[in-house]
C-alpha atoms as a PDB file:
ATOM      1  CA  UNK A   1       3.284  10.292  -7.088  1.00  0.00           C
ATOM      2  CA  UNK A   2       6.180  12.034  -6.126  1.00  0.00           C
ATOM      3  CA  UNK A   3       6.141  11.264  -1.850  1.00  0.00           C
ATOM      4  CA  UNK A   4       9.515  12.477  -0.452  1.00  0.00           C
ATOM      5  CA  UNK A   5       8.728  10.015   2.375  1.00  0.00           C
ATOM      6  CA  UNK A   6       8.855   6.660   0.200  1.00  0.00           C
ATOM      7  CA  UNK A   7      11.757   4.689  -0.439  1.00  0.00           C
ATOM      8  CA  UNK A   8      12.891   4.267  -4.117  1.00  0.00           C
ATOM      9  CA  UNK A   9      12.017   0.815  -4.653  1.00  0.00           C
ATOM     10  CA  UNK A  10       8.597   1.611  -3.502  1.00  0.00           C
ATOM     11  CA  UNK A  11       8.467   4.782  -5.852  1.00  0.00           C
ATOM     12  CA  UNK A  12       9.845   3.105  -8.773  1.00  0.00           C
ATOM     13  CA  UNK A  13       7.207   0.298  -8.338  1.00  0.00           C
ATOM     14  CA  UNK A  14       4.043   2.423  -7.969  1.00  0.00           C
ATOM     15  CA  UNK A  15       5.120   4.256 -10.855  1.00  0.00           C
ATOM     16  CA  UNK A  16       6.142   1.183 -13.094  1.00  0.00           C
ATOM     17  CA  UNK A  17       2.853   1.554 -15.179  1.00  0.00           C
ATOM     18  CA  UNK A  18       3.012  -2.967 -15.746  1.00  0.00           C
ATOM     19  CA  UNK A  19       1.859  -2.690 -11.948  1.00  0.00           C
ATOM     20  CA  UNK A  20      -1.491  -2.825 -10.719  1.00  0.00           C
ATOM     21  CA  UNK A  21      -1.588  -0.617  -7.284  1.00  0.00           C
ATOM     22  CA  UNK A  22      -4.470  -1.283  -5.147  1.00  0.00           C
ATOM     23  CA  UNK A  23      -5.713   0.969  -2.410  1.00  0.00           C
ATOM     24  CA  UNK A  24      -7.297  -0.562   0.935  1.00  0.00           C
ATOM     25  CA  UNK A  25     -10.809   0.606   1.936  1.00  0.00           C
ATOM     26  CA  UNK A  26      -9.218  -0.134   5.418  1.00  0.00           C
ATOM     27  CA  UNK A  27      -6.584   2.719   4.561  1.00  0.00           C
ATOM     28  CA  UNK A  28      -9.496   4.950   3.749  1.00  0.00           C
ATOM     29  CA  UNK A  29     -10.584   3.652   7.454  1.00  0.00           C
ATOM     30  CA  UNK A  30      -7.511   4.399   9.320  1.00  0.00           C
ATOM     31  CA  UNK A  31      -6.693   7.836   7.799  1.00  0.00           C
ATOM     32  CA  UNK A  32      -9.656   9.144   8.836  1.00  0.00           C
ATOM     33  CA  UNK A  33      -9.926   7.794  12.011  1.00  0.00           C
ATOM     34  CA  UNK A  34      -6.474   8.854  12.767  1.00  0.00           C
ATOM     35  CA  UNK A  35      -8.077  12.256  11.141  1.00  0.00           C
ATOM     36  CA  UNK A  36     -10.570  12.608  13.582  1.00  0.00           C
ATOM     37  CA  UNK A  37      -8.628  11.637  16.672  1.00  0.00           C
ATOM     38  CA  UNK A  38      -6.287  14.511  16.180  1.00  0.00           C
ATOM     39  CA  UNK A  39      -3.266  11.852  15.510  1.00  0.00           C
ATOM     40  CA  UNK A  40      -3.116  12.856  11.804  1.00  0.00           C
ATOM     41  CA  UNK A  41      -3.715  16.067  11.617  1.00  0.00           C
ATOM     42  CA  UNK A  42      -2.345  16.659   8.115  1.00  0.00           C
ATOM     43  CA  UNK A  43      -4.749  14.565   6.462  1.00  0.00           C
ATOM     44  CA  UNK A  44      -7.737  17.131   5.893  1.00  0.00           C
ATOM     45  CA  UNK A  45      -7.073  16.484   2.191  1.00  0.00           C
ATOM     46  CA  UNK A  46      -6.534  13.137   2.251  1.00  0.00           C
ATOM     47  CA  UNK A  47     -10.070  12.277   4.094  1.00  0.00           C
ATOM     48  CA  UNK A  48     -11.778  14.843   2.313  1.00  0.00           C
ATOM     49  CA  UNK A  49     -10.833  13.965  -1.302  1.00  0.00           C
ATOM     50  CA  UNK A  50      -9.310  10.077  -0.941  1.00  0.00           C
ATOM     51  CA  UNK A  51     -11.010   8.517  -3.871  1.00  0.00           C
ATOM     52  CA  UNK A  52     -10.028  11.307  -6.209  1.00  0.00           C
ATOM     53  CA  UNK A  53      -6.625  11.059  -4.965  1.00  0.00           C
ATOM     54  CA  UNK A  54      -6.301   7.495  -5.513  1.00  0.00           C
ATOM     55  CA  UNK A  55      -7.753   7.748  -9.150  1.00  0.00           C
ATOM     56  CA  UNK A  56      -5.496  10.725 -10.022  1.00  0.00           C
ATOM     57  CA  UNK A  57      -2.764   8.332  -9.184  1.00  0.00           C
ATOM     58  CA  UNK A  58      -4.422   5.618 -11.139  1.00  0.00           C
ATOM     59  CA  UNK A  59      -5.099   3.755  -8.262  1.00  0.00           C
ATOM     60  CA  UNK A  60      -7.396   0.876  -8.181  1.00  0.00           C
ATOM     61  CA  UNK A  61      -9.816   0.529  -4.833  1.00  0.00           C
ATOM     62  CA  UNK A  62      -9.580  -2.470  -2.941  1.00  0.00           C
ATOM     63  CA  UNK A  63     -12.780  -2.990  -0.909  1.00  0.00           C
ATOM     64  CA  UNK A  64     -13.033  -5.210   2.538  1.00  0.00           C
ATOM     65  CA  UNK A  65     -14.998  -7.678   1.639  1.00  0.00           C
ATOM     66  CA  UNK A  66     -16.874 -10.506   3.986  1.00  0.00           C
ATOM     67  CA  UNK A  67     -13.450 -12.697   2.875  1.00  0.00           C
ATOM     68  CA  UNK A  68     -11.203 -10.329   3.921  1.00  0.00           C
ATOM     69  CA  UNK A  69     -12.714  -9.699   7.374  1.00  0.00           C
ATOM     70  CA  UNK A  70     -12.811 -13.372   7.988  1.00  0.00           C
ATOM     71  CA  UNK A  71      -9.571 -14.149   7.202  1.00  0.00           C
ATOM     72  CA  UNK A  72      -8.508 -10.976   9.169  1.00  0.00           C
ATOM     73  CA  UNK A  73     -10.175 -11.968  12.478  1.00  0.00           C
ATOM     74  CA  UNK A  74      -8.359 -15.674  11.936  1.00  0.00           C
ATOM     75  CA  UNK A  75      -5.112 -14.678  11.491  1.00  0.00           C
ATOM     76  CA  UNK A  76      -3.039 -16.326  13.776  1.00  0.00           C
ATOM     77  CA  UNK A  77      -0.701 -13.642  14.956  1.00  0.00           C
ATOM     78  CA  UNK A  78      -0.277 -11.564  18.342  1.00  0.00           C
ATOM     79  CA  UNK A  79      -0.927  -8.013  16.869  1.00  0.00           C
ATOM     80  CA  UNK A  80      -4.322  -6.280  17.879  1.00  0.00           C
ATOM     81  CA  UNK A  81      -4.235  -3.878  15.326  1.00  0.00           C
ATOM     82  CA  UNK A  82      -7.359  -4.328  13.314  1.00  0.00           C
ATOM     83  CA  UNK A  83      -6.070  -2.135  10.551  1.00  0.00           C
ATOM     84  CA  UNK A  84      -3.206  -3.860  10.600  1.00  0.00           C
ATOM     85  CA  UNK A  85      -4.639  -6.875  10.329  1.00  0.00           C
ATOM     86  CA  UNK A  86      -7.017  -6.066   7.794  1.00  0.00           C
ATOM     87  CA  UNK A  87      -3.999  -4.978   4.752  1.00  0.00           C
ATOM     88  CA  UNK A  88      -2.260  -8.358   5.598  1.00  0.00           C
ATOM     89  CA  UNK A  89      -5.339 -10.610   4.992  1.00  0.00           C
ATOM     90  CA  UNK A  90      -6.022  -8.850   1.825  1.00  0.00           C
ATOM     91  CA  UNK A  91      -2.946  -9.025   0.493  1.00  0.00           C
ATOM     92  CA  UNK A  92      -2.467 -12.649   1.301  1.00  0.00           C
ATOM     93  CA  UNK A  93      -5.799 -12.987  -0.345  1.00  0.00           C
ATOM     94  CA  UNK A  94      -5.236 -10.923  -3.207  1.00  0.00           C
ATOM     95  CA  UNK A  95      -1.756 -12.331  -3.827  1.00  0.00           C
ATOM     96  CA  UNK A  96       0.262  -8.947  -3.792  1.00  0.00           C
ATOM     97  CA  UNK A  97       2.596  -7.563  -1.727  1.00  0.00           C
ATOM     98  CA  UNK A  98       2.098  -4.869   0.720  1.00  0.00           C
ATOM     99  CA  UNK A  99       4.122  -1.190   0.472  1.00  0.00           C
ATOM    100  CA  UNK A 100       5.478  -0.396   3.931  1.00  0.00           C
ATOM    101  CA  UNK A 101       8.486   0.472   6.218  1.00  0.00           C
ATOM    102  CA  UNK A 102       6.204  -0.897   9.012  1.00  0.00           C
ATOM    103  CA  UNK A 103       8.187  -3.945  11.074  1.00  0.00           C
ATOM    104  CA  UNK A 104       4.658  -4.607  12.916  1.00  0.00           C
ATOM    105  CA  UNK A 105       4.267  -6.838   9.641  1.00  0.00           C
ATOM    106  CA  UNK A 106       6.858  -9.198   9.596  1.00  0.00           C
ATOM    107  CA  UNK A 107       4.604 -11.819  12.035  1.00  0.00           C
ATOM    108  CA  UNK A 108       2.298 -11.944   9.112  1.00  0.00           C
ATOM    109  CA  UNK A 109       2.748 -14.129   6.507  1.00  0.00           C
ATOM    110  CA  UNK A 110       2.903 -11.520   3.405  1.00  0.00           C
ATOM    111  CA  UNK A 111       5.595 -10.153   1.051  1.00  0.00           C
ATOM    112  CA  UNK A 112       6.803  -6.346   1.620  1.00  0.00           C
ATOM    113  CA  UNK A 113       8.235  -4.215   0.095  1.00  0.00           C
ATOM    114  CA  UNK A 114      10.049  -0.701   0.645  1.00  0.00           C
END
């Protein structure tokens, strides 16, 4: 886990082993849909070997579950991005914050970090 492109406080925390890091089924989603569309073209890798990746880094998989999409589709906040929207409700359902640099989530109502 050594990402140039992550802040230090978000290193630091995915590498303090007392944490529990999730990974989103709905990041599985985006990458390769972003794959496939030609906006990601770096992620050949990533889409072709995503769970190994994820349990190398002792990652544990968050699935979308019927919950998630529900409270994901009620969210009451102007942002269309179904992605998007899908990481905040599961991390205001799961109780955890959410790793990003991304200002698109400061409407929602969940903690960030970077």
């Amino acid at each position: 886990m050594g990402d140039p492109l992550l802040s230090a406080t978000a290193r630091s925390f995915i590498q303090n082993e007392d944490n529990t890091i999730l990974v989103s089924a709905a990041s599985a989603w985006e990458i390769a849909t972003k794959y496939r569309l030609g906006k990601l073209e770096s992620a050949a890798e990533a889409v072709s070997r995503f769970h190994e990746l994820a349990t190398l880094d002792a990652f544990e998989h968050l699935p979308v579950t019927s919950l998630h999409a529900l409270r994901a589709g009620t969210l009451e906040v102007d942002h269309r991005d179904p992605f998007d929207r899908m990481l905040a409700a599961q991390c205001e359902l799961e109780g955890v914050p959410l790793i990003t640099c991304d200002a698109a989530f400061a409407g929602f109502r969940v903690r960030t970090m970077w």
